[in-house]
C-alpha atoms as a PDB file:
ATOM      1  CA  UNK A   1     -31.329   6.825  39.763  1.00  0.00           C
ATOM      2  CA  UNK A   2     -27.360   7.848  39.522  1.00  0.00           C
ATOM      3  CA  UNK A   3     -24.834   5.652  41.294  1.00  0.00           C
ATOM      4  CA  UNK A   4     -21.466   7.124  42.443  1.00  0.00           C
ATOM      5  CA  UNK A   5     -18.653   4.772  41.543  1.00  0.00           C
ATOM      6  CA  UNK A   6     -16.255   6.009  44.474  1.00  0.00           C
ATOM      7  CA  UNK A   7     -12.326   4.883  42.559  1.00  0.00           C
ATOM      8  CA  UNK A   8     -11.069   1.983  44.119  1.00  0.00           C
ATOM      9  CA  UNK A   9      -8.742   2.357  46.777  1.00  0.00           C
ATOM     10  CA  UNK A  10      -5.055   1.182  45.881  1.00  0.00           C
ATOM     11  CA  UNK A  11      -3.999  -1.710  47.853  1.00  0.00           C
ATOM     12  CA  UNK A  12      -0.335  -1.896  49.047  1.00  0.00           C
ATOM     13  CA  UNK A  13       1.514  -4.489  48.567  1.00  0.00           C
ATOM     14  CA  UNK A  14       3.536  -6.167  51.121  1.00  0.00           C
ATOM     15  CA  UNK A  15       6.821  -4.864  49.919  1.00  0.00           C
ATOM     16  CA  UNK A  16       5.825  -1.625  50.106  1.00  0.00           C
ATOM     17  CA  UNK A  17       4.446  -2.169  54.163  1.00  0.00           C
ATOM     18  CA  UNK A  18       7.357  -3.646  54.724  1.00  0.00           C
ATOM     19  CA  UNK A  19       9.873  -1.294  53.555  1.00  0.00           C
ATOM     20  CA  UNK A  20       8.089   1.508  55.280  1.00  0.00           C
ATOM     21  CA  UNK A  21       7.841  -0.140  58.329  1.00  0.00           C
ATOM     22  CA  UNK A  22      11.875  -0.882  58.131  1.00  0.00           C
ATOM     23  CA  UNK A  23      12.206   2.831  57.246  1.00  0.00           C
ATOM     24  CA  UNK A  24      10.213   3.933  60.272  1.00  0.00           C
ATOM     25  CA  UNK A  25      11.676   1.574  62.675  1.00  0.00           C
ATOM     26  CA  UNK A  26      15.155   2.982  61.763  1.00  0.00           C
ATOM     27  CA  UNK A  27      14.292   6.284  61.484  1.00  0.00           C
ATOM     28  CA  UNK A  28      12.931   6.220  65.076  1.00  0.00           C
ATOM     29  CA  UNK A  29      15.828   3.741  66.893  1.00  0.00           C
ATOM     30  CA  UNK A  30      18.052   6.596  65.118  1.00  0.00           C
ATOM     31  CA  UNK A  31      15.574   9.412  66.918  1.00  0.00           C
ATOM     32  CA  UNK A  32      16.132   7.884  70.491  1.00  0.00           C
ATOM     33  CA  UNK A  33      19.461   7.053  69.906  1.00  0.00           C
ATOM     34  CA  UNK A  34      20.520  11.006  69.051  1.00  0.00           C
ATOM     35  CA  UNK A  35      18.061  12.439  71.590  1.00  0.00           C
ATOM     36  CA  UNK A  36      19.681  10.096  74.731  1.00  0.00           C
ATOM     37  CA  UNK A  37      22.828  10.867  73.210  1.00  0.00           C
ATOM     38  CA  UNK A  38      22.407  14.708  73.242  1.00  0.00           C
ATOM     39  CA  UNK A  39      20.761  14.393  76.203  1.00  0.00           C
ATOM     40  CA  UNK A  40      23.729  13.222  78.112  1.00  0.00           C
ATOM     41  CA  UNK A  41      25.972  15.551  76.525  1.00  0.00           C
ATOM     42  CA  UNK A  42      23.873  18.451  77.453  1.00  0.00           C
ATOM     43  CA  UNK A  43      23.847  16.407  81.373  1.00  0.00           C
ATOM     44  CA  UNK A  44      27.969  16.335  81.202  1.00  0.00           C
ATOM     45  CA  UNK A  45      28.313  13.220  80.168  1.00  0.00           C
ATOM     46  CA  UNK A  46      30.670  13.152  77.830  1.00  0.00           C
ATOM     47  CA  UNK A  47      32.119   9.544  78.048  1.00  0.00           C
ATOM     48  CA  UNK A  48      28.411   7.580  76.596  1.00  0.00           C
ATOM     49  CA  UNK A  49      27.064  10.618  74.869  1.00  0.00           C
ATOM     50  CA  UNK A  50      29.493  10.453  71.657  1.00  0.00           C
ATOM     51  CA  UNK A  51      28.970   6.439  71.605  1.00  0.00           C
ATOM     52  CA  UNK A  52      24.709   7.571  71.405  1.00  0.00           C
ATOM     53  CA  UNK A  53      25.299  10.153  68.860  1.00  0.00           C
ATOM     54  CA  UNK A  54      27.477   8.042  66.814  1.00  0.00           C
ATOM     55  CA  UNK A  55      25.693   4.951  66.643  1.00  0.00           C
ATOM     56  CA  UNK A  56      21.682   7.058  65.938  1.00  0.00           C
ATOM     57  CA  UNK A  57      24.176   8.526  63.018  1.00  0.00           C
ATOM     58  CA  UNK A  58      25.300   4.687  61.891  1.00  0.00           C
ATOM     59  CA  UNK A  59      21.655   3.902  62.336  1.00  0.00           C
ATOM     60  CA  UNK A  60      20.416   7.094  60.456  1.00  0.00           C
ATOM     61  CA  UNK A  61      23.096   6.355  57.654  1.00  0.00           C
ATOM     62  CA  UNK A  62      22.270   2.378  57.617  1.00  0.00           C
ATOM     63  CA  UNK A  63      18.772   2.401  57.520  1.00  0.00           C
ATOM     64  CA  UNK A  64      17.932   3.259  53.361  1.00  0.00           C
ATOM     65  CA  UNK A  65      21.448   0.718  52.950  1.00  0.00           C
ATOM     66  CA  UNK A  66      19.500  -1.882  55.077  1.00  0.00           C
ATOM     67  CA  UNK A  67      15.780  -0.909  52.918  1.00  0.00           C
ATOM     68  CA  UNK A  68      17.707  -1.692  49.749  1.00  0.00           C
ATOM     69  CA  UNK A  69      19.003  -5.178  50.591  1.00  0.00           C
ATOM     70  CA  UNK A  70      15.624  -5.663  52.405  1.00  0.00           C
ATOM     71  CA  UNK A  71      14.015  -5.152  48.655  1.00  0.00           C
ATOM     72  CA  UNK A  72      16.320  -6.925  47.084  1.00  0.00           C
ATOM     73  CA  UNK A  73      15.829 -10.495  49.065  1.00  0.00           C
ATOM     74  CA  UNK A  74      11.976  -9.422  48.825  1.00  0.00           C
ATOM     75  CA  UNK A  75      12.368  -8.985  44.923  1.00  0.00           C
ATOM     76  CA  UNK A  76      14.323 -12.506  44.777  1.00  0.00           C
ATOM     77  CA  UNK A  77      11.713 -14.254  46.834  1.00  0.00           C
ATOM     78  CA  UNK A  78       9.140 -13.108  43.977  1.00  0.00           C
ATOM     79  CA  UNK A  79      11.507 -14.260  41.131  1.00  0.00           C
ATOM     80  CA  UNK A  80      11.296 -10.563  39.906  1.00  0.00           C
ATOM     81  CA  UNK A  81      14.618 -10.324  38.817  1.00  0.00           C
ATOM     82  CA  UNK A  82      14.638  -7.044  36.870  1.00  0.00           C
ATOM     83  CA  UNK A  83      14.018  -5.454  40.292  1.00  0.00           C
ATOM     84  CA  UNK A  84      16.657  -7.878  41.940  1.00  0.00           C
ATOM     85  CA  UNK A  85      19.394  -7.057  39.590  1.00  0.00           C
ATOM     86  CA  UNK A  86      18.015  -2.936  39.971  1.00  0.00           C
ATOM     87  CA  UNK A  87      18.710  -3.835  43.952  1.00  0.00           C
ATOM     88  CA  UNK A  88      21.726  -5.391  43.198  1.00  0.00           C
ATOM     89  CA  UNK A  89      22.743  -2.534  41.265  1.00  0.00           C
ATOM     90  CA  UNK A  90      22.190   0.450  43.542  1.00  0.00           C
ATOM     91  CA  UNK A  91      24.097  -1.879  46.503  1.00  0.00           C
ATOM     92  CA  UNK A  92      26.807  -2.055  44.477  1.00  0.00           C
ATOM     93  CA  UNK A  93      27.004   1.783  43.854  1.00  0.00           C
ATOM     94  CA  UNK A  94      26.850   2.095  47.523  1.00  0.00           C
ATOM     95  CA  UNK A  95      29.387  -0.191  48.442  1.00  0.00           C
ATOM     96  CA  UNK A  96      31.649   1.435  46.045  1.00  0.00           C
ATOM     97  CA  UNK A  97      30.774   4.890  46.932  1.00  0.00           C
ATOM     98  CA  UNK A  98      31.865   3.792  50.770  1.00  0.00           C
ATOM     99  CA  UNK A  99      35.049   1.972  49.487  1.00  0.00           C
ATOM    100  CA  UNK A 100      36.158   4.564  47.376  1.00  0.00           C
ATOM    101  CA  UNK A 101      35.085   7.697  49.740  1.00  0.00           C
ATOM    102  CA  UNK A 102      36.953   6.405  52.793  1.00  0.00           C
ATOM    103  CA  UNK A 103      40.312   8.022  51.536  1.00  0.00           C
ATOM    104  CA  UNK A 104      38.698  11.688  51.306  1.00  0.00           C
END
């Protein structure tokens, strides 16, 4: 008699369902934002349609900022503080990448 041994499925961890979830709920408010917002441009109006477009962009642009710090308090709250300071890290290369790119 032969037995298969099917390979274990991987389990995801939490941080993982969580950051993907935080990626796809940006991802889409930044979707419906754009679409209303080209929407009403492509309608004529041109007064709310900029404010849509601009903010799905902020949205668009905020959401892997937002996944970072998301890991990062995740990280702390599992005292895994290689991770942490790697979080810490890549904010910080953000922050200065925003503070030192707004003169260009």
């Amino acid at each position: 008699m032969v037995v298969a041994i099917e390979p274990e499925e991987k389990a995801e961890h939490p941080i993982e369902l969580v950051l993907a979830r935080l990626l796809r709920l940006g991802s889409l408010v930044a979707a419906a934002l754009l679409a209303v917002g080209i929407a009403l441009m492509v309608l004529g109006q041109t007064v709310l349609a900029p404010k849509l477009i601009t903010a799905g962009l902020l949205v668009l642009l905020g959401t892997p900022v937002l996944r970072v710090t998301a890991a990062a308090v995740i990280f702390v709250k599992e005292r895994d503080w290689h991770f942490a300071l790697f979080s810490l890290v890549v904010l910080c290369a953000v922050a200065a990448g925003i503070y030192f790119g707004k003169g260009m």
